[in-house]
N, C-alpha and C. Protein backbone atom coordinates (compact mmCIF):
# COMPACT_ATOMS: atom_id res chain seq x y z
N UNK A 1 127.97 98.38 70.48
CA UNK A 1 127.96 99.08 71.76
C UNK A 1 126.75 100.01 71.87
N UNK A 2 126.44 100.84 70.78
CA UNK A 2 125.22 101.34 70.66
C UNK A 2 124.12 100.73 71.46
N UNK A 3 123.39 99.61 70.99
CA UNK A 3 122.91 98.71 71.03
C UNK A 3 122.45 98.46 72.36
N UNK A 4 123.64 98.29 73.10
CA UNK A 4 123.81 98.14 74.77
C UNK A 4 123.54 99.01 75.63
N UNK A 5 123.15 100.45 74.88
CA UNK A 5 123.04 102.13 75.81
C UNK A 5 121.71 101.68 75.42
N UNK A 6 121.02 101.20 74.37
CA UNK A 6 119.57 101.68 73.80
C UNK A 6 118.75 100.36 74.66
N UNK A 7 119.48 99.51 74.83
CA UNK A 7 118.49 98.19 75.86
C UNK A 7 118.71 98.59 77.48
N UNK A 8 119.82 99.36 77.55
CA UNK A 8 119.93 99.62 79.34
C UNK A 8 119.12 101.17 79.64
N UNK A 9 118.58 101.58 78.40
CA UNK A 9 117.85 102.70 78.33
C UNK A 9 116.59 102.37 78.64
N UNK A 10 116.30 101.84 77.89
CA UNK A 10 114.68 100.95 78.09
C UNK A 10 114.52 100.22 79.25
N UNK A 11 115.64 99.45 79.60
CA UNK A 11 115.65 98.54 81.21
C UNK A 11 115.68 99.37 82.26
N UNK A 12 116.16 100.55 82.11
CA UNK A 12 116.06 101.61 83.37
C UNK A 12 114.81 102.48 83.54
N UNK A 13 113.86 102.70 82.56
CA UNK A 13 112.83 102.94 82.38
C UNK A 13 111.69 102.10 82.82
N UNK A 14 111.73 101.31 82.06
CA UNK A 14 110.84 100.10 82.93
C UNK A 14 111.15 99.57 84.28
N UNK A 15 112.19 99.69 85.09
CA UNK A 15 112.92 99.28 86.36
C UNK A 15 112.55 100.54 87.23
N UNK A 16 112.26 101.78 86.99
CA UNK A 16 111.78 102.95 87.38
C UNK A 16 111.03 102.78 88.56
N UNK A 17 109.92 101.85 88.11
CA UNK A 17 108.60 101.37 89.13
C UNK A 17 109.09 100.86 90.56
N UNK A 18 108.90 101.34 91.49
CA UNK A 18 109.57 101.03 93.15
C UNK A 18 108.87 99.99 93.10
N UNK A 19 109.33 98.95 93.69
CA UNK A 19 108.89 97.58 94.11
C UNK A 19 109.22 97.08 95.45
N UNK A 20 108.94 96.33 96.32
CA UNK A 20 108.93 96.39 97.58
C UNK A 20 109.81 94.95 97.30
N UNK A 21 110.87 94.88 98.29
CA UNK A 21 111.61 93.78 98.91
C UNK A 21 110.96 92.65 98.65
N UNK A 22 110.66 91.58 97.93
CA UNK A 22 110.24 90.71 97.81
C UNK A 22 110.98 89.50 98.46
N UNK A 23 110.77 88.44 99.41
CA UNK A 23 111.60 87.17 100.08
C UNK A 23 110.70 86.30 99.80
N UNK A 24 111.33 85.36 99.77
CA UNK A 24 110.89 83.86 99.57
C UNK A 24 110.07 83.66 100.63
N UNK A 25 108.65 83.02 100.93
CA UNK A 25 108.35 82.73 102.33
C UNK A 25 107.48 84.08 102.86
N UNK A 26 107.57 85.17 101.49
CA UNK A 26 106.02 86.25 102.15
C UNK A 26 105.11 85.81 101.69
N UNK A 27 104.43 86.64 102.40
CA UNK A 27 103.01 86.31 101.91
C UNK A 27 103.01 88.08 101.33
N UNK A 28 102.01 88.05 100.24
CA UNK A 28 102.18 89.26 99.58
C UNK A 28 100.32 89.32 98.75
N UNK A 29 100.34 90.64 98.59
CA UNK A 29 99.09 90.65 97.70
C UNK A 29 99.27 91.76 96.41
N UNK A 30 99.15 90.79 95.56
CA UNK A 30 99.38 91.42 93.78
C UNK A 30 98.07 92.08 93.08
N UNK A 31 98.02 93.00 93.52
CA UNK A 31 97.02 93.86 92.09
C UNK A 31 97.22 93.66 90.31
N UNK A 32 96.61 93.26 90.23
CA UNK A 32 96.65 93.11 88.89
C UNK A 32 95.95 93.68 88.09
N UNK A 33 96.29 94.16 86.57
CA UNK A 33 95.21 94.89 85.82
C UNK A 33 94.41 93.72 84.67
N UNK A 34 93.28 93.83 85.11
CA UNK A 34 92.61 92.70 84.16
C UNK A 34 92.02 93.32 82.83
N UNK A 35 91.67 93.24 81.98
CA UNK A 35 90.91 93.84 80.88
C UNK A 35 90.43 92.99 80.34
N UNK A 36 89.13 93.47 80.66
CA UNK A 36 87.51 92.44 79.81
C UNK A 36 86.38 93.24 78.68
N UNK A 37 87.14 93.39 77.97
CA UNK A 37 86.20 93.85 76.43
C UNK A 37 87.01 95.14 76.60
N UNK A 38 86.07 96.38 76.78
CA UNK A 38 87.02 97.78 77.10
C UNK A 38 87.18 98.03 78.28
N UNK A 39 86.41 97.46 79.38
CA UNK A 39 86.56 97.86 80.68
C UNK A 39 88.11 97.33 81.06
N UNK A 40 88.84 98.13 82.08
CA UNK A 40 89.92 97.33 83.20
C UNK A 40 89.68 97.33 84.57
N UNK A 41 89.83 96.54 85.21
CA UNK A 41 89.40 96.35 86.54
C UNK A 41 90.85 95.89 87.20
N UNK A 42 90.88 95.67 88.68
CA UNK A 42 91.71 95.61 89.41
C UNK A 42 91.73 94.15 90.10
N UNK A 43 92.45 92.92 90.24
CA UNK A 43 92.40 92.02 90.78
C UNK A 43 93.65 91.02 91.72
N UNK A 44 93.03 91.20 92.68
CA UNK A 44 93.44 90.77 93.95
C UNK A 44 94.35 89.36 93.80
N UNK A 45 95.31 89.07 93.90
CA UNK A 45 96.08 87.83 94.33
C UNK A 45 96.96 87.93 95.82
N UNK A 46 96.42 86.91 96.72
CA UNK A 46 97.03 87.20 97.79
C UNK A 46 97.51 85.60 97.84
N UNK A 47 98.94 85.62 98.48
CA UNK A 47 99.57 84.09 98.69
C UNK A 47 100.97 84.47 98.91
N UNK A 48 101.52 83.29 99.57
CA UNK A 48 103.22 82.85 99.68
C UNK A 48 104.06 82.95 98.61
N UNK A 49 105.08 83.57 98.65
CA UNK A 49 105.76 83.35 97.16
C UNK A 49 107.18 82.30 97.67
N UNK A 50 106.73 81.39 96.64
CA UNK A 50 107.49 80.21 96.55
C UNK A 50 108.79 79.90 96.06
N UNK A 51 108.91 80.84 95.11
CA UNK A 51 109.88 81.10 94.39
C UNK A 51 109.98 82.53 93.75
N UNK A 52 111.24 82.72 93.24
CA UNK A 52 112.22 84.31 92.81
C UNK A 52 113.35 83.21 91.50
N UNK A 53 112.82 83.96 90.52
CA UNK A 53 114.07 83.23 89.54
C UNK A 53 114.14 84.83 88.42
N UNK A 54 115.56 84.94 88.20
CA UNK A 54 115.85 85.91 87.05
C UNK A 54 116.82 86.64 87.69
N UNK A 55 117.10 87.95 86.98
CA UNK A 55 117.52 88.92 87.99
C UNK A 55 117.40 89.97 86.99
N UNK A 56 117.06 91.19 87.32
CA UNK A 56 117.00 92.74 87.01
C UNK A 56 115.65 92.67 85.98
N UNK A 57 115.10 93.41 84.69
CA UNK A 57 114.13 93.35 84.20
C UNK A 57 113.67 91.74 83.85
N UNK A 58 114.08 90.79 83.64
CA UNK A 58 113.72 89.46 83.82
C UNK A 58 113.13 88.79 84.62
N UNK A 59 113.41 89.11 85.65
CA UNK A 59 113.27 88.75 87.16
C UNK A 59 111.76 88.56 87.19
N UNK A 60 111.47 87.23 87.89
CA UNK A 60 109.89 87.16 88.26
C UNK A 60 109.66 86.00 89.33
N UNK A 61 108.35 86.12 90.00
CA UNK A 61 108.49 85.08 91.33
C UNK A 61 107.14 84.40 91.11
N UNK A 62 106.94 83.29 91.67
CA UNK A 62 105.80 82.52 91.93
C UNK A 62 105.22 82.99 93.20
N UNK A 63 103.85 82.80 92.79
CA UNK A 63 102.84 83.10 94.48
C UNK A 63 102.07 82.12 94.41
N UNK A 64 101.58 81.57 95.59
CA UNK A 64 100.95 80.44 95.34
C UNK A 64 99.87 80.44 96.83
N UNK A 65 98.71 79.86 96.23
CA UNK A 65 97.36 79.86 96.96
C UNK A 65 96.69 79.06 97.24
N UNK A 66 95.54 78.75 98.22
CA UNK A 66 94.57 77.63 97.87
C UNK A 66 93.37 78.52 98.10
N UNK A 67 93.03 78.21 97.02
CA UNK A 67 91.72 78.57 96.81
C UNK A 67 90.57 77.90 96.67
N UNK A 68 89.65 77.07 97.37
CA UNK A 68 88.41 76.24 97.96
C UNK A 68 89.38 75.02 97.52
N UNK A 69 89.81 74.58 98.04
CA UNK A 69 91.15 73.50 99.00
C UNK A 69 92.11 73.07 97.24
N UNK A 70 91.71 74.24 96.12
CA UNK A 70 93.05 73.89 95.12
C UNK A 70 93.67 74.45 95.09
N UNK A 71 94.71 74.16 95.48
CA UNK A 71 96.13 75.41 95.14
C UNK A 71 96.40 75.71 93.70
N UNK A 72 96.61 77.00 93.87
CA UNK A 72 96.74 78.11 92.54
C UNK A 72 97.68 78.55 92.37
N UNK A 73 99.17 78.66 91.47
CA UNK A 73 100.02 79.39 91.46
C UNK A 73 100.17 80.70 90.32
N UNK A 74 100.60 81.53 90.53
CA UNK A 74 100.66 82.58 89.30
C UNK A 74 102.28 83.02 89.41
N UNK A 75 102.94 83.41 88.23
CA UNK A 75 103.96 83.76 88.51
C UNK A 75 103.64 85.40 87.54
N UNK A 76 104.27 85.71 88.26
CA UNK A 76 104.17 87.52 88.02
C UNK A 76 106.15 87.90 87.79
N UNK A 77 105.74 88.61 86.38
CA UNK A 77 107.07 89.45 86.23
C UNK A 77 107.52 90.63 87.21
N UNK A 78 108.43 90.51 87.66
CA UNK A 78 108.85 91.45 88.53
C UNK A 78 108.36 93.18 88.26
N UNK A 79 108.58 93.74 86.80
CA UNK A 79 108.58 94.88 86.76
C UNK A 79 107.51 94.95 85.16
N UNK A 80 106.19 93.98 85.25
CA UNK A 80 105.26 94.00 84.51
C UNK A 80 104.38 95.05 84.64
N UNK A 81 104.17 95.94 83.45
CA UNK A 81 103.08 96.99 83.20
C UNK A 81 101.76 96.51 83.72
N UNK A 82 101.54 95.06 84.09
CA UNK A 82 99.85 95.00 84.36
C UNK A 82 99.73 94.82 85.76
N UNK A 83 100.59 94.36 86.35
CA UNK A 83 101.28 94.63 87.87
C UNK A 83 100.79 96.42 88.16
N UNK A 84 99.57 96.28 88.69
CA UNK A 84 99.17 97.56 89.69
C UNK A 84 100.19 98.35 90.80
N UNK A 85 99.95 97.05 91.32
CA UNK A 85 100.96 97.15 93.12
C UNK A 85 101.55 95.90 94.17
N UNK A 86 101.96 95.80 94.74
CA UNK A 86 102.37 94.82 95.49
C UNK A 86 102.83 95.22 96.91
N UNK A 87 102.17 94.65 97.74
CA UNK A 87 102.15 94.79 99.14
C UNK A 87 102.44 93.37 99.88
N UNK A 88 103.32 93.43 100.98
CA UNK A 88 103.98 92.75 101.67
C UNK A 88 103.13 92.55 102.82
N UNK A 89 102.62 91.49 103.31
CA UNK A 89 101.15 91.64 104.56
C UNK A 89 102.17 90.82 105.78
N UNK A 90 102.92 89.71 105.36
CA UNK A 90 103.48 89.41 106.08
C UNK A 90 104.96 89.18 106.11
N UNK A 91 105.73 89.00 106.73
CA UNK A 91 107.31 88.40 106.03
C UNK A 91 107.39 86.84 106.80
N UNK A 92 107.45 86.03 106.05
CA UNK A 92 107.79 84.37 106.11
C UNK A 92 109.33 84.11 106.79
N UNK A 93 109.73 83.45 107.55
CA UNK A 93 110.72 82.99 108.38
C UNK A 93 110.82 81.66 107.87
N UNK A 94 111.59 81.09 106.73
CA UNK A 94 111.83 79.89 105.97
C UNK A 94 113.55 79.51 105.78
N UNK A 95 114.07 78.46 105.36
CA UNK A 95 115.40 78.13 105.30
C UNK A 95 115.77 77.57 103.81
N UNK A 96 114.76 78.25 103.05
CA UNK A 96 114.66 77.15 101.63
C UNK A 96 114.68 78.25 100.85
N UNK A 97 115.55 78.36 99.85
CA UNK A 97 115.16 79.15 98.65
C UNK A 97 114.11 78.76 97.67
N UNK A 98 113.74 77.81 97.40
CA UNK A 98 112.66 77.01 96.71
C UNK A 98 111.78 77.11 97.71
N UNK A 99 110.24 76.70 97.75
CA UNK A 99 109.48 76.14 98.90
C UNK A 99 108.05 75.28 98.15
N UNK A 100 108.95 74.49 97.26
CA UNK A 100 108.03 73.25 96.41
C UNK A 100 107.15 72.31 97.39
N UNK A 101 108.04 71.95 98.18
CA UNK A 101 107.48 71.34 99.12
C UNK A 101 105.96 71.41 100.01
N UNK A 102 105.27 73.03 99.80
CA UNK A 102 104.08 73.54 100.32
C UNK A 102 103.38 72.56 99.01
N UNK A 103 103.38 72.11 97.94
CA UNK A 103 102.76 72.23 96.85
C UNK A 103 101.76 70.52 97.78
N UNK A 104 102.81 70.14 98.41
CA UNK A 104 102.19 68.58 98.87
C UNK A 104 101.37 68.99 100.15
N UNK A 105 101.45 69.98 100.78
CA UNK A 105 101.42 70.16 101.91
C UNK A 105 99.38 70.90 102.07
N UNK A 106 98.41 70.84 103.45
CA UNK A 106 97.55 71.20 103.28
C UNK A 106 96.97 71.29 104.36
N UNK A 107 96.26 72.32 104.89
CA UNK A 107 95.66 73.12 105.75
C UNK A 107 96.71 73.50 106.80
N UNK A 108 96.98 73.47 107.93
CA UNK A 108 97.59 73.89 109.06
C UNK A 108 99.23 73.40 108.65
N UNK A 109 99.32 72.09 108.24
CA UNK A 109 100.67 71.97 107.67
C UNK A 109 101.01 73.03 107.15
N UNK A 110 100.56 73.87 105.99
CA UNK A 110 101.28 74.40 105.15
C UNK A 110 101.64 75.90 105.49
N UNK A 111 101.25 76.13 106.59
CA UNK A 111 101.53 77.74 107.47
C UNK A 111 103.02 77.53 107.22
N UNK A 112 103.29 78.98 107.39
CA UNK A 112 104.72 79.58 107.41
C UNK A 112 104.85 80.15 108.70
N UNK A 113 105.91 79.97 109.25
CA UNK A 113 106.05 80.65 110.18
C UNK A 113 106.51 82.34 110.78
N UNK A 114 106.32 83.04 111.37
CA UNK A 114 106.32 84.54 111.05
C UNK A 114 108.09 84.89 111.32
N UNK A 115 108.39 85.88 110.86
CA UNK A 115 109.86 86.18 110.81
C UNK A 115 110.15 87.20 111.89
N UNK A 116 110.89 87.09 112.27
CA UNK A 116 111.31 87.83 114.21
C UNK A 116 111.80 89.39 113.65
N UNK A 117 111.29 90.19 114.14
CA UNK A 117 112.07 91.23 113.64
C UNK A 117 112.95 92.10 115.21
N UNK A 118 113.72 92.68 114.47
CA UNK A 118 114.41 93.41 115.88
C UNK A 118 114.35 94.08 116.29
């Protein structure tokens, strides 16, 4: 039982970090911390996230891009130390919890459509 106070100790610590609503079908942009020799720098991932699998410190989602017409996916841990920030640019209006299907998909096809708000 010990054991179980000292891992939900550490999971609440690391879970600390506010994170923004993440949905299937945003489009989002991930800061990332890069480190090249001693320097760290800051780097940009912007794309759809395709997928959400885990739940609580486990938890992590796919984002996915095309970048000069190849699509790129990265999957980012939800509550990762190299994770800068994460910003929400758009919210996606989709019916799929998965959205594999973009992976075939290319140029104007593969738009999402925008989500209605009230």
């Amino acid at each position: 039982m010990r054991q179980n106070k000292l891992i939900a100790k550490i999971n609440s610590k690391q879970t600390a970090k506010k994170m923004p609503t993440i949905k299937i079908g945003d489009t989002v942009q991930v800061n990332v911390k890069v480190t090249e020799g001693k320097s760290t720098r800051l780097q940009l991932f912007e794309g759809v996230v395709i997928k959400k699998h885990g739940s609580g410190i486990q938890s992590d989602y796919t984002v996915r891009r095309t970048a000069s017409g190849v699509g790129v996916e990265r999957v980012f841990p939800l509550y990762s130390p190299v994770i800068d920030s994460v910003k929400v640019v758009r919210h996606g209006r989709v019916r799929r919890a998965k959205l594999y299907y973009l992976r075939h998909l290319s140029g104007k096809a593969a738009r999402i459509g925008e989500a209605r708000r009230h």
